[in-house]
Each structure stands twice: as C-alpha cells, then as structure tokens.
PDB file of N, CA and C in Angstrom:
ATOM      1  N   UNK A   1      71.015 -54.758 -41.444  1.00  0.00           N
ATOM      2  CA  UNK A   1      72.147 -54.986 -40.557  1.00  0.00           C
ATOM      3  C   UNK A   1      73.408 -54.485 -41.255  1.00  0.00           C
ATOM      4  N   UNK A   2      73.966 -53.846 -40.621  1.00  0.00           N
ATOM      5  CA  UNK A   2      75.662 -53.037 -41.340  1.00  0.00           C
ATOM      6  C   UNK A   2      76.574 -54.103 -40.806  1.00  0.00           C
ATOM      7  N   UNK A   3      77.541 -54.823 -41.510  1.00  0.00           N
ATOM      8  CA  UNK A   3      78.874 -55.624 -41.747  1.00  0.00           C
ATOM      9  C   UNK A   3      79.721 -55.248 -41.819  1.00  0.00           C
ATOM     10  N   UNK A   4      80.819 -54.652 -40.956  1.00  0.00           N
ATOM     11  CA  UNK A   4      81.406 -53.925 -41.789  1.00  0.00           C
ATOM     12  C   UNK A   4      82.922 -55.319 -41.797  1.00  0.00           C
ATOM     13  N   UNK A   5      84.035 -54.518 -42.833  1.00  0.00           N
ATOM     14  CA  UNK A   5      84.899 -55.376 -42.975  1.00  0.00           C
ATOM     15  C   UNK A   5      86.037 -54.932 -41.862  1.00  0.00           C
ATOM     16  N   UNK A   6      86.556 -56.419 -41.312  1.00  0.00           N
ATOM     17  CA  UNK A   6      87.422 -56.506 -40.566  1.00  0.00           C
ATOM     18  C   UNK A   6      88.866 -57.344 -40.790  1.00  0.00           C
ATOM     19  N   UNK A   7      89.641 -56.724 -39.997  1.00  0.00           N
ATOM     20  CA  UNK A   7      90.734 -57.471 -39.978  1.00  0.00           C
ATOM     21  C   UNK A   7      91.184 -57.613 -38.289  1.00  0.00           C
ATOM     22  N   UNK A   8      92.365 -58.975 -37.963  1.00  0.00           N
ATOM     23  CA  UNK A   8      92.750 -59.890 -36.782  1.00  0.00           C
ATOM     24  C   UNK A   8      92.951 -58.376 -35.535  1.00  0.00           C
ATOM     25  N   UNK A   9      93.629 -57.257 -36.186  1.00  0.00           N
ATOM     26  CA  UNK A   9      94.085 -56.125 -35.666  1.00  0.00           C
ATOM     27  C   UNK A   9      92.833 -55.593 -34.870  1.00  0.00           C
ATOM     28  N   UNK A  10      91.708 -55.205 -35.755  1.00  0.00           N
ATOM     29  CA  UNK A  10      90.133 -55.108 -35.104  1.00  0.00           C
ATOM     30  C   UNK A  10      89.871 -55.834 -34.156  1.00  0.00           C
ATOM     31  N   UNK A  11      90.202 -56.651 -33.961  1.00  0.00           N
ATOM     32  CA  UNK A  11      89.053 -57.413 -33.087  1.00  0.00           C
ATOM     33  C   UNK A  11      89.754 -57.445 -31.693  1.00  0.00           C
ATOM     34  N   UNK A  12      89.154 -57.620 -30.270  1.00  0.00           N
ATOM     35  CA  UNK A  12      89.495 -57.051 -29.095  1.00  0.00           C
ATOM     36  C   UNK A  12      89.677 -55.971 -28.798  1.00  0.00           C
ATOM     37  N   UNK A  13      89.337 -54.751 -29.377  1.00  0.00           N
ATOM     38  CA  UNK A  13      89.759 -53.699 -28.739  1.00  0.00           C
ATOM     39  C   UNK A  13      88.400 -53.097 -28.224  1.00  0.00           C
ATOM     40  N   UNK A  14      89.324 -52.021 -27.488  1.00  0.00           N
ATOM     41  CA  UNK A  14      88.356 -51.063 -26.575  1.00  0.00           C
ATOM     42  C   UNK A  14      87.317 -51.802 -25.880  1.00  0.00           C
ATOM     43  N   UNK A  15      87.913 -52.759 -25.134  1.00  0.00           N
ATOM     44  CA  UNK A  15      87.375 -53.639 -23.986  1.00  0.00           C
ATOM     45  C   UNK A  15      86.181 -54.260 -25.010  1.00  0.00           C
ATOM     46  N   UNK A  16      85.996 -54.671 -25.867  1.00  0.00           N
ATOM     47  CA  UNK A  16      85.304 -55.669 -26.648  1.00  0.00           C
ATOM     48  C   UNK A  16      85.722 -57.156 -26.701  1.00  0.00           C
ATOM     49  N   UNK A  17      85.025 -57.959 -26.734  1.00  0.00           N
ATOM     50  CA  UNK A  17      85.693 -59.641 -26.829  1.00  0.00           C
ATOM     51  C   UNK A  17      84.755 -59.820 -28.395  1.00  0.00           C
ATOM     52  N   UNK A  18      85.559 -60.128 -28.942  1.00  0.00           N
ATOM     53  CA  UNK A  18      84.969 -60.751 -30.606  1.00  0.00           C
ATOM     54  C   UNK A  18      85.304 -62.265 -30.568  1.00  0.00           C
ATOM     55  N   UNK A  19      84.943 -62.960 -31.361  1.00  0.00           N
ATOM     56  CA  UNK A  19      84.931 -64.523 -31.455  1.00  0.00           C
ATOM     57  C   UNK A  19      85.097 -64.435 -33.529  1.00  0.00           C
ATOM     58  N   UNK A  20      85.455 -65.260 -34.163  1.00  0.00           N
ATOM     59  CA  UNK A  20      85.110 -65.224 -35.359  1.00  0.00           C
ATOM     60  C   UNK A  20      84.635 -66.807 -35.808  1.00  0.00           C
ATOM     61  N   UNK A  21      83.629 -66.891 -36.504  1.00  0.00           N
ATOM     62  CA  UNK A  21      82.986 -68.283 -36.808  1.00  0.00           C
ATOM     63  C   UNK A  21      82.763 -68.012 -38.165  1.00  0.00           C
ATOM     64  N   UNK A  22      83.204 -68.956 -39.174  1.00  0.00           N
ATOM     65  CA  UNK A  22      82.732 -68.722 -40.521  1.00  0.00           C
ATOM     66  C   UNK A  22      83.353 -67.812 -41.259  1.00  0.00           C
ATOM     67  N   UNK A  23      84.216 -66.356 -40.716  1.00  0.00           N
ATOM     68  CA  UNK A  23      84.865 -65.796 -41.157  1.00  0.00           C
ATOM     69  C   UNK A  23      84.141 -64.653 -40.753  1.00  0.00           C
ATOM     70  N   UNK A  24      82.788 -64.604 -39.919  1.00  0.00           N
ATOM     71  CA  UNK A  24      81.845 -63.627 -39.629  1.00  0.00           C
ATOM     72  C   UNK A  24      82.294 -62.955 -38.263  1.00  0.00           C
ATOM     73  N   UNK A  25      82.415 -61.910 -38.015  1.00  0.00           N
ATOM     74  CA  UNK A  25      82.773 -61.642 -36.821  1.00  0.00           C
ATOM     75  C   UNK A  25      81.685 -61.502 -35.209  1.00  0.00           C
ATOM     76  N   UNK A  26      81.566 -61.542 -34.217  1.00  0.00           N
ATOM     77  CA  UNK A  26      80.607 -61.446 -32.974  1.00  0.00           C
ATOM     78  C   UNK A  26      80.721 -60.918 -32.237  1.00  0.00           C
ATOM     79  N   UNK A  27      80.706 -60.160 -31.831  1.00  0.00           N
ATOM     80  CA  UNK A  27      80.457 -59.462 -30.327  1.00  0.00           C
ATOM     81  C   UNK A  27      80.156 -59.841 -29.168  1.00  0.00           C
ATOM     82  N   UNK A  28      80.716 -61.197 -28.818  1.00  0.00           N
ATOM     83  CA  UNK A  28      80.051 -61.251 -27.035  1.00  0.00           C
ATOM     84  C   UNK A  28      80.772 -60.839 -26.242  1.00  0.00           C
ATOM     85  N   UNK A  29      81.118 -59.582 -26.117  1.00  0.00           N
ATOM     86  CA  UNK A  29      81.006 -58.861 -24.902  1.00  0.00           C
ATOM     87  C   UNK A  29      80.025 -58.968 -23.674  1.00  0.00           C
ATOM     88  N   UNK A  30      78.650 -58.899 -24.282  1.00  0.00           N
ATOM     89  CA  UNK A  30      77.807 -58.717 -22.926  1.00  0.00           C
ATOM     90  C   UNK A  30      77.134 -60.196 -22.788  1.00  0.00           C
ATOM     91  N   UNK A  31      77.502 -61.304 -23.866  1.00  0.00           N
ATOM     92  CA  UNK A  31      76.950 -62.193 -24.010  1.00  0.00           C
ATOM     93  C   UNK A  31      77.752 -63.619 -22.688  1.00  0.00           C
ATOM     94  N   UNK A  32      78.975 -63.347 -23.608  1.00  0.00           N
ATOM     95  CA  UNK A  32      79.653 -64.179 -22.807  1.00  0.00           C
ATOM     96  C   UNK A  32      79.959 -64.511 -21.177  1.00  0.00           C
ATOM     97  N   UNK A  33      79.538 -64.037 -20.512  1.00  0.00           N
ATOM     98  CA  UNK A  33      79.271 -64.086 -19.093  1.00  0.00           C
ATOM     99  C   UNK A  33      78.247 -65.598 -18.854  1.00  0.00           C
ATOM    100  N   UNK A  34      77.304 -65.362 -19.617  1.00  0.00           N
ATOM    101  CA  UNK A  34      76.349 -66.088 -19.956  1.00  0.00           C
ATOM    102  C   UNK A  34      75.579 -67.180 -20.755  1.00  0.00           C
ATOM    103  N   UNK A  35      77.471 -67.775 -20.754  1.00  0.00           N
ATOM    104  CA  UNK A  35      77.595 -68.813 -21.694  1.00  0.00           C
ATOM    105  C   UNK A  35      78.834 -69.609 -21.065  1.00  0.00           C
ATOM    106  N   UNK A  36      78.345 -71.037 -20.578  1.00  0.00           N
ATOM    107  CA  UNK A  36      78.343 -72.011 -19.956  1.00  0.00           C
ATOM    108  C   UNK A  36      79.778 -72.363 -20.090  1.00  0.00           C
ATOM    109  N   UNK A  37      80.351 -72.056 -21.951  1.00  0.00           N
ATOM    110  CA  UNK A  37      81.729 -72.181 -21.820  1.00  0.00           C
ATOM    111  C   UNK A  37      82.142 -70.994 -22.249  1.00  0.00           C
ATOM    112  N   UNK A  38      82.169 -70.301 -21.092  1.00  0.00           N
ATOM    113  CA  UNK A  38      82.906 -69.175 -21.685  1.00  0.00           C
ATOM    114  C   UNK A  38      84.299 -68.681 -21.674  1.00  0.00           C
ATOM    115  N   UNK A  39      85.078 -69.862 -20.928  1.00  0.00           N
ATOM    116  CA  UNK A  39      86.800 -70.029 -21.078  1.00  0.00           C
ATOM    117  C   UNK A  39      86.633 -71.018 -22.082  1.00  0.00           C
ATOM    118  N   UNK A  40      86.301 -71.114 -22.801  1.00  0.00           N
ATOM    119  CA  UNK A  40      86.580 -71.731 -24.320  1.00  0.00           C
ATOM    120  C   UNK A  40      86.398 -71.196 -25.301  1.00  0.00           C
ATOM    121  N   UNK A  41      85.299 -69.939 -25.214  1.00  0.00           N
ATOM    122  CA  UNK A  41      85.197 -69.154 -25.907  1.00  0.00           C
ATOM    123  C   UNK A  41      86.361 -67.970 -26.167  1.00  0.00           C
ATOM    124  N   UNK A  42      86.840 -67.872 -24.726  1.00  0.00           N
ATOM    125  CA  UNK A  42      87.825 -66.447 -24.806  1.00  0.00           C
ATOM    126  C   UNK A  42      89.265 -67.237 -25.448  1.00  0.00           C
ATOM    127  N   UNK A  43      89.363 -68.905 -25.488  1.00  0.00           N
ATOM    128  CA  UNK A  43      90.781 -69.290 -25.419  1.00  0.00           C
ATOM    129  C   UNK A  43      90.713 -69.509 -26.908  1.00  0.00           C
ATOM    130  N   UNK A  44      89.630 -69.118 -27.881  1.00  0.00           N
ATOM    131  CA  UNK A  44      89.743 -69.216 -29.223  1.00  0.00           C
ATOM    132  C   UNK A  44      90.393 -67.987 -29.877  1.00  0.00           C
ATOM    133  N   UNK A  45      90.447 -67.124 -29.134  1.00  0.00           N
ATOM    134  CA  UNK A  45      91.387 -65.786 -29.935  1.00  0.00           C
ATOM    135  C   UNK A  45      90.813 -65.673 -31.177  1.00  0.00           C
ATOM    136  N   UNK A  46      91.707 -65.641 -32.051  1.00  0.00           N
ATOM    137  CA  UNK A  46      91.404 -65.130 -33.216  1.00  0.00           C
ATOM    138  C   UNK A  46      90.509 -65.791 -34.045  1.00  0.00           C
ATOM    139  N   UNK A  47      90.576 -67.006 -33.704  1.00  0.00           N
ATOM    140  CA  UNK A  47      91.071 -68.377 -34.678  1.00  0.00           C
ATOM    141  C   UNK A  47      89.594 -68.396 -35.270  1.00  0.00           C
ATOM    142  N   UNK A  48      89.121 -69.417 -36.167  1.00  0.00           N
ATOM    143  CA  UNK A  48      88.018 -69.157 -36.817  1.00  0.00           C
ATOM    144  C   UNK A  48      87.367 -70.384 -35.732  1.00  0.00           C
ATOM    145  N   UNK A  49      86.414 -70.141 -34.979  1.00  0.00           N
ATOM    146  CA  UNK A  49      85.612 -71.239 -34.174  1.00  0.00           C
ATOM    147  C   UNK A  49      84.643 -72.229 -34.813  1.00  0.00           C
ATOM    148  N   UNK A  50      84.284 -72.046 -36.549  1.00  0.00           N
ATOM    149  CA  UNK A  50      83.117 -72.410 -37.144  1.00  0.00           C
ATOM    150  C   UNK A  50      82.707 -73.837 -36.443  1.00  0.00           C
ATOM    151  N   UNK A  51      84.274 -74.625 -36.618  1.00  0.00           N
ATOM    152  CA  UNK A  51      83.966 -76.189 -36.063  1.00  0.00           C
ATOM    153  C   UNK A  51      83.453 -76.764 -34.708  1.00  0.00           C
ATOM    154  N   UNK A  52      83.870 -75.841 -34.505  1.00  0.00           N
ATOM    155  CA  UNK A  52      83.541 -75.589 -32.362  1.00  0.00           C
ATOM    156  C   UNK A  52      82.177 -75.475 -32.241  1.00  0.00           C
ATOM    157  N   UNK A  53      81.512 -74.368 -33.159  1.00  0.00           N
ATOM    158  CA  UNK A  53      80.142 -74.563 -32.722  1.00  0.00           C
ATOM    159  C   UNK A  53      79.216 -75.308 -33.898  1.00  0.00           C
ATOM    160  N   UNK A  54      79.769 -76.069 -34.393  1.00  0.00           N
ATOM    161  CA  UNK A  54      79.170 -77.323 -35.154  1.00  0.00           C
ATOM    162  C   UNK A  54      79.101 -78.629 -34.319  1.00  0.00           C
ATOM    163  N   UNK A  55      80.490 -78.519 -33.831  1.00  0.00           N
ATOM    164  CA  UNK A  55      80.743 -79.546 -32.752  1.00  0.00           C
ATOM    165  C   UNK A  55      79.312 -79.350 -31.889  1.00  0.00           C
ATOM    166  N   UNK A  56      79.323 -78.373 -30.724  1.00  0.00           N
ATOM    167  CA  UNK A  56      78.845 -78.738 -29.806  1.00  0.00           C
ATOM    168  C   UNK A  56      77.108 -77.672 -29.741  1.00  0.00           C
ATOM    169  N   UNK A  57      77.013 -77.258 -30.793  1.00  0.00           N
ATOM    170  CA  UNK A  57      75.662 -76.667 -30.958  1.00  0.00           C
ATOM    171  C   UNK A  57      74.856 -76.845 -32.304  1.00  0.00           C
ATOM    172  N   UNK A  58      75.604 -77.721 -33.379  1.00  0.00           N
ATOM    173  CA  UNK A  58      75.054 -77.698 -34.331  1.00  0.00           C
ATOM    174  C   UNK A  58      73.848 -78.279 -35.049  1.00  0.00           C
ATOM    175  N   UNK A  59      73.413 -79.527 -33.502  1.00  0.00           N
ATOM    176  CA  UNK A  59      71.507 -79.709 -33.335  1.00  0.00           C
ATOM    177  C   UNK A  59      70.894 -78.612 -33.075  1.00  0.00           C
ATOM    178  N   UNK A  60      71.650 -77.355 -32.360  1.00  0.00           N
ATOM    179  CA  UNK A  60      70.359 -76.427 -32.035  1.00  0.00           C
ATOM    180  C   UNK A  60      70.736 -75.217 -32.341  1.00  0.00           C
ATOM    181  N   UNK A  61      71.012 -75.356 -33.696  1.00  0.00           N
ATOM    182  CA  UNK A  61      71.102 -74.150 -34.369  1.00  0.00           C
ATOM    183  C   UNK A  61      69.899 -73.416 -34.286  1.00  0.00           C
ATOM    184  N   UNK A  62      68.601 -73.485 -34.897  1.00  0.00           N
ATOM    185  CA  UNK A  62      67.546 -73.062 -35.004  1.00  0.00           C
ATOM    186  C   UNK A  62      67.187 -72.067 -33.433  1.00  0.00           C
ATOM    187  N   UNK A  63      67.624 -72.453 -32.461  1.00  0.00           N
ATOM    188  CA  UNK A  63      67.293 -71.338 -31.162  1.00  0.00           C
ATOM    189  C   UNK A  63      68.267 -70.999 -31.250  1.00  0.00           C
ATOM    190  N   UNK A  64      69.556 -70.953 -31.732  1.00  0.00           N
ATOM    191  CA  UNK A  64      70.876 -69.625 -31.676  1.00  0.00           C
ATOM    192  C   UNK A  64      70.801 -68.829 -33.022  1.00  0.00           C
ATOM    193  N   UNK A  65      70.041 -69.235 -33.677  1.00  0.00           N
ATOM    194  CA  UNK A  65      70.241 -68.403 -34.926  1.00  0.00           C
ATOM    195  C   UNK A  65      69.909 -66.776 -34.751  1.00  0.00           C
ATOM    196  N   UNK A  66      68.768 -66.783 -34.238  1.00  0.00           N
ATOM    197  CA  UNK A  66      68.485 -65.364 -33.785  1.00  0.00           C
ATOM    198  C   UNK A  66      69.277 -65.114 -32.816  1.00  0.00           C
ATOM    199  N   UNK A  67      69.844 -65.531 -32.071  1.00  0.00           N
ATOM    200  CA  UNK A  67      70.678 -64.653 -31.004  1.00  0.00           C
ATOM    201  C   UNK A  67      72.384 -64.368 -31.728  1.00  0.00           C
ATOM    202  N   UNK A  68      72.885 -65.593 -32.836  1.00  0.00           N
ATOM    203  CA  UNK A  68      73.969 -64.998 -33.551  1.00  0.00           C
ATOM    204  C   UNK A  68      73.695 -64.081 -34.220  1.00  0.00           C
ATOM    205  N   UNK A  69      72.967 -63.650 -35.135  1.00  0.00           N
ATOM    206  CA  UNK A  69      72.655 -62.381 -36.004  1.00  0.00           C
ATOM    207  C   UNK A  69      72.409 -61.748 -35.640  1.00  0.00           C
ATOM    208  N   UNK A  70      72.085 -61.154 -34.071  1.00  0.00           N
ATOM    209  CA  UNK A  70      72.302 -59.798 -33.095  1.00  0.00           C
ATOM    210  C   UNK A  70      73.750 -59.849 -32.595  1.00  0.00           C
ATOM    211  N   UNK A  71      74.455 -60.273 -32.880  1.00  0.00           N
ATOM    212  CA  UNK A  71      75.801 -60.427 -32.074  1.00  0.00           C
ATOM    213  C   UNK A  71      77.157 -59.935 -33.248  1.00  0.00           C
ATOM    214  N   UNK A  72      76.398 -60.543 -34.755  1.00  0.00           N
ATOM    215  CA  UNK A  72      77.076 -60.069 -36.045  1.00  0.00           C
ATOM    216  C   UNK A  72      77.858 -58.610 -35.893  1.00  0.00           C
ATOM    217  N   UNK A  73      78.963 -58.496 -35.738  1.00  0.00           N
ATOM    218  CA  UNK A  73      79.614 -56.782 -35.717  1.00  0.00           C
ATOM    219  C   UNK A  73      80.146 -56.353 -37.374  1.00  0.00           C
ATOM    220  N   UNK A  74      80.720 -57.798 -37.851  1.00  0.00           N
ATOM    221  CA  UNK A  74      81.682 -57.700 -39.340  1.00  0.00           C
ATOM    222  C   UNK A  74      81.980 -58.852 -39.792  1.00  0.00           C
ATOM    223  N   UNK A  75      83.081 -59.209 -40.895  1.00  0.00           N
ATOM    224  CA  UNK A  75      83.199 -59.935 -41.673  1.00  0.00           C
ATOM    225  C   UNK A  75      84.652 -60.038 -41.603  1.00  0.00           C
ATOM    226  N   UNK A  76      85.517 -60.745 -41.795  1.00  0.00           N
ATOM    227  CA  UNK A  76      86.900 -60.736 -41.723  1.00  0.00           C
ATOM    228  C   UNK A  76      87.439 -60.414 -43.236  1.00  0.00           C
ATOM    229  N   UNK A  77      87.907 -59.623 -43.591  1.00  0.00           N
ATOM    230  CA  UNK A  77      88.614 -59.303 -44.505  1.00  0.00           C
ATOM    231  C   UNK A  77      89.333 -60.484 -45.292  1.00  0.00           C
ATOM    232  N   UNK A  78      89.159 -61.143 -46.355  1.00  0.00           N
ATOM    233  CA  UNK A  78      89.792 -62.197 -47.097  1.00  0.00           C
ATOM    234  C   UNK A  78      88.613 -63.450 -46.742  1.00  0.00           C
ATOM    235  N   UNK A  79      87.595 -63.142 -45.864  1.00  0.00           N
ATOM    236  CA  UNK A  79      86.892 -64.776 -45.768  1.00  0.00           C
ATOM    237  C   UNK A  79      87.302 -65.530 -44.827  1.00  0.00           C
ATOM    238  N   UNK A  80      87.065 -66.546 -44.492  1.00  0.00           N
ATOM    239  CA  UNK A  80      87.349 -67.348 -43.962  1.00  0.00           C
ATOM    240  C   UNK A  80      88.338 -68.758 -44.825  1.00  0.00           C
ATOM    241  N   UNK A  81      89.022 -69.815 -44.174  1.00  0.00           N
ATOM    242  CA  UNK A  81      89.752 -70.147 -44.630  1.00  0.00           C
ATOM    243  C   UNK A  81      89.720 -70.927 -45.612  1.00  0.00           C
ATOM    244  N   UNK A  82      90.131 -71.768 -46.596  1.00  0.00           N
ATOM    245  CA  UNK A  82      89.475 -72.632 -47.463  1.00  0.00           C
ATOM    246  C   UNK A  82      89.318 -73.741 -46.681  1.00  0.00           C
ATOM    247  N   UNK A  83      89.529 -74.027 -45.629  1.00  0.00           N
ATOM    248  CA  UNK A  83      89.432 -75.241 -44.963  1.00  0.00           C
ATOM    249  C   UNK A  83      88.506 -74.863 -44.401  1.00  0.00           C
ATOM    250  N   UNK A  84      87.964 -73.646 -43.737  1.00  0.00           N
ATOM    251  CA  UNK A  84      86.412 -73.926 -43.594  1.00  0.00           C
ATOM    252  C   UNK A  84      85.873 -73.510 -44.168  1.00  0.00           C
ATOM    253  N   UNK A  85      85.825 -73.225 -45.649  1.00  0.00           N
ATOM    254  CA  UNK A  85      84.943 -73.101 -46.774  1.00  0.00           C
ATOM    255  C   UNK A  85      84.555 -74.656 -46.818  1.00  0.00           C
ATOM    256  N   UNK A  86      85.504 -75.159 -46.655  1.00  0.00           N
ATOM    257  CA  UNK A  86      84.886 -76.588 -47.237  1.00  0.00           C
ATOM    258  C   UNK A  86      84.609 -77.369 -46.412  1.00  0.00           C
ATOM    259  N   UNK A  87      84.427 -77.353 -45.114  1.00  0.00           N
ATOM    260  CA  UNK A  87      83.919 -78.039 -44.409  1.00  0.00           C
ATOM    261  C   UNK A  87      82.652 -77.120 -43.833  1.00  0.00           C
ATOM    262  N   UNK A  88      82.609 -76.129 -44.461  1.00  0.00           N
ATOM    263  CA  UNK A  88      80.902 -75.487 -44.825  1.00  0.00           C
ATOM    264  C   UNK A  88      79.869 -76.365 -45.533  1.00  0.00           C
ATOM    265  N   UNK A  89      80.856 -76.377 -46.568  1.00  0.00           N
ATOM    266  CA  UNK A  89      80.227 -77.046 -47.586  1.00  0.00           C
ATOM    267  C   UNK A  89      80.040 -78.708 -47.264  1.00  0.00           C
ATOM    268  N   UNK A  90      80.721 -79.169 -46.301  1.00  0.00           N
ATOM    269  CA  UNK A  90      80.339 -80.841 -46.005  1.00  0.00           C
ATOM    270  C   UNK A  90      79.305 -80.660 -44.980  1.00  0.00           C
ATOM    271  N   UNK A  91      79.049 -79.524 -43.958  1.00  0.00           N
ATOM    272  CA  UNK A  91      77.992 -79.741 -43.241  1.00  0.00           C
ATOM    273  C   UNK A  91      77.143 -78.785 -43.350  1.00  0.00           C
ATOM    274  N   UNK A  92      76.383 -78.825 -44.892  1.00  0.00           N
ATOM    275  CA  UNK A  92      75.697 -77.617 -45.236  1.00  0.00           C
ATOM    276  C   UNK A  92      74.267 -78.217 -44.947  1.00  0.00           C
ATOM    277  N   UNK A  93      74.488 -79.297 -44.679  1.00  0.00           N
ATOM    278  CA  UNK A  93      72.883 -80.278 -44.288  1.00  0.00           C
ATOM    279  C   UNK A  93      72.047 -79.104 -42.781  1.00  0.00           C
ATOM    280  N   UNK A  94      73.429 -78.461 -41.819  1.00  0.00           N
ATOM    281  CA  UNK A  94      72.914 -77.807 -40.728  1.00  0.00           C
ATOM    282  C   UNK A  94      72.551 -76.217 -41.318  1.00  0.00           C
ATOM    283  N   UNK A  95      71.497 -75.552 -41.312  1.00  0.00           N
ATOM    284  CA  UNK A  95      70.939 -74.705 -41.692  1.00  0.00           C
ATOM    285  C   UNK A  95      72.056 -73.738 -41.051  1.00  0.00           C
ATOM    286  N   UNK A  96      72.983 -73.732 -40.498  1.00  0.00           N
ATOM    287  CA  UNK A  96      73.657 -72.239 -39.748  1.00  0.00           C
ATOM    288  C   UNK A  96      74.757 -72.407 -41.195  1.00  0.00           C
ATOM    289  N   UNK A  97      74.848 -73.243 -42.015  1.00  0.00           N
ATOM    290  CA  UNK A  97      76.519 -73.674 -42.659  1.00  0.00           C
ATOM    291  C   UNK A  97      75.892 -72.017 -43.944  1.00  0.00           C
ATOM    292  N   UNK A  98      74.635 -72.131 -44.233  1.00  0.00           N
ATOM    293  CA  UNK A  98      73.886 -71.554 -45.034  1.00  0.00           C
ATOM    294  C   UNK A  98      73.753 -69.739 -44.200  1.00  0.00           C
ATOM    295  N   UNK A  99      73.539 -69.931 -43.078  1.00  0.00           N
ATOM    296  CA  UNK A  99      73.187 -68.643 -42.573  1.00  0.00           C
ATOM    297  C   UNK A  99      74.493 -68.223 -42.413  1.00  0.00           C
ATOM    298  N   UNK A 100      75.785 -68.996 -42.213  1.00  0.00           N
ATOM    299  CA  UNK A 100      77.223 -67.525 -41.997  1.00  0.00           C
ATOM    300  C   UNK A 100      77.529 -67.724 -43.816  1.00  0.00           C
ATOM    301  N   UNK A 101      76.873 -68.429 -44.611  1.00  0.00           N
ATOM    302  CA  UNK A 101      77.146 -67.967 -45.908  1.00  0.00           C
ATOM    303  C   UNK A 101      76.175 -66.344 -46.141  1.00  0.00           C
ATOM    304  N   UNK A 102      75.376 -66.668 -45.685  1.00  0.00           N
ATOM    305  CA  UNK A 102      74.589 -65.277 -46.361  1.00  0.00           C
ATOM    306  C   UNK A 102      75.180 -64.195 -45.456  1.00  0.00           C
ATOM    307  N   UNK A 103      75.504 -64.512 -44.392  1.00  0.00           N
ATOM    308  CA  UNK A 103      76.246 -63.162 -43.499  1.00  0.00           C
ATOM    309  C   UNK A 103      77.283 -62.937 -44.345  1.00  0.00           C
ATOM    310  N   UNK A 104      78.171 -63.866 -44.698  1.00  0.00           N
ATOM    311  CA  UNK A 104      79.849 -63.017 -45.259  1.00  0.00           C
ATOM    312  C   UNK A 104      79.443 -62.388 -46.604  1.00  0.00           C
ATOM    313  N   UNK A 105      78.311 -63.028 -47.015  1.00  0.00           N
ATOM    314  CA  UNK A 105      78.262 -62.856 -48.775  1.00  0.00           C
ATOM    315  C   UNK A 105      76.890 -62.237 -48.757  1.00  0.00           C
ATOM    316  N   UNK A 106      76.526 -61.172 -47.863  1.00  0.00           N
ATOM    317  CA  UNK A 106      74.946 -60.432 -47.995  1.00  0.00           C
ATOM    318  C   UNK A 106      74.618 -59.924 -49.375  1.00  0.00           C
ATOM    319  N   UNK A 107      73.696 -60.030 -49.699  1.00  0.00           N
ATOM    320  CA  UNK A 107      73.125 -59.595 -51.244  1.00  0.00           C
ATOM    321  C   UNK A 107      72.065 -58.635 -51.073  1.00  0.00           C
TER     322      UNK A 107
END
C-alpha cells in the first residue's frame, strides 16, 4: 500500500472528500454516501476524527478494519496530535488504536 505524506492544504481537492483519523488520511469519496452518518462525517473537516470513531464504532472495529485500509490515501504530515497520541495510547485495548499506529508508522 503507498502512503503518501500529506498536509490540511491536500485534502478536499479535485472533488475528493478526505476525513483524517489518527493522523491517517481516507478517502470516502465513494464511500460516504453509504454511511448512515454521513453529515457528521463531512462536518469533521479537517479535524482529526480518531475519537469519533472510537466513540461510536470502536466494538466493531474488526468488520471496518478491512474496509479502512482500502480507503488509506496518506498520512498527515507532523502526525497526529499529542492529544491523540495519547488517547491512542489509553484505548490501545481496541485493536484499530494499534492498526492507525502501523498505518502512520509502516515498517
């Protein structure tokens, strides 16, 4: 999978909708139609959503996991914030806190 690095300027263009969670960037463009909240999704702008979908998907990570890592476009340039570094790190018990670590930090 190619990551590439991004910055706030990147994201929305050329009729694309990006979301950023974790500091990882997404692509639902073709997704979001098809997602239940998807005026909550578009009213997150830039902002980092990590908590949003801990909040309200973070029992069923395990059936979104494969559909976030097709959606992966990039990485935000600088990381994500220390405030959700560390509230990564308090809900690292949910297997996704681990999977947008290995997305920003691929080895």
């Amino acid at each position: 999978m190619s990551i590439k690095d991004m910055t706030a300027a990147d994201l929305n263009q050329n009729g694309r909708q990006h979301i950023v969670m974790g500091g990882v960037v997404f692509d639902v463009t073709d997704y979001i139609s098809r997602h239940p909240g998807q005026d909550r999704i578009t009213d997150m702008g830039v902002d980092d959503s990590f908590r949003c979908l801990i909040k309200h998907h973070g029992k069923n990570m395990p059936e979104l996991e494969k559909r976030l890592t097709q959606l992966v476009v990039g990485r935000i340039v600088g990381g994500p914030s220390q405030d959700i570094k560390d509230f990564m790190d308090d809900v690292e018990f949910f297997d996704v806190a681990v999977m947008f670590k290995q997305l920003f930090n691929p080895e």
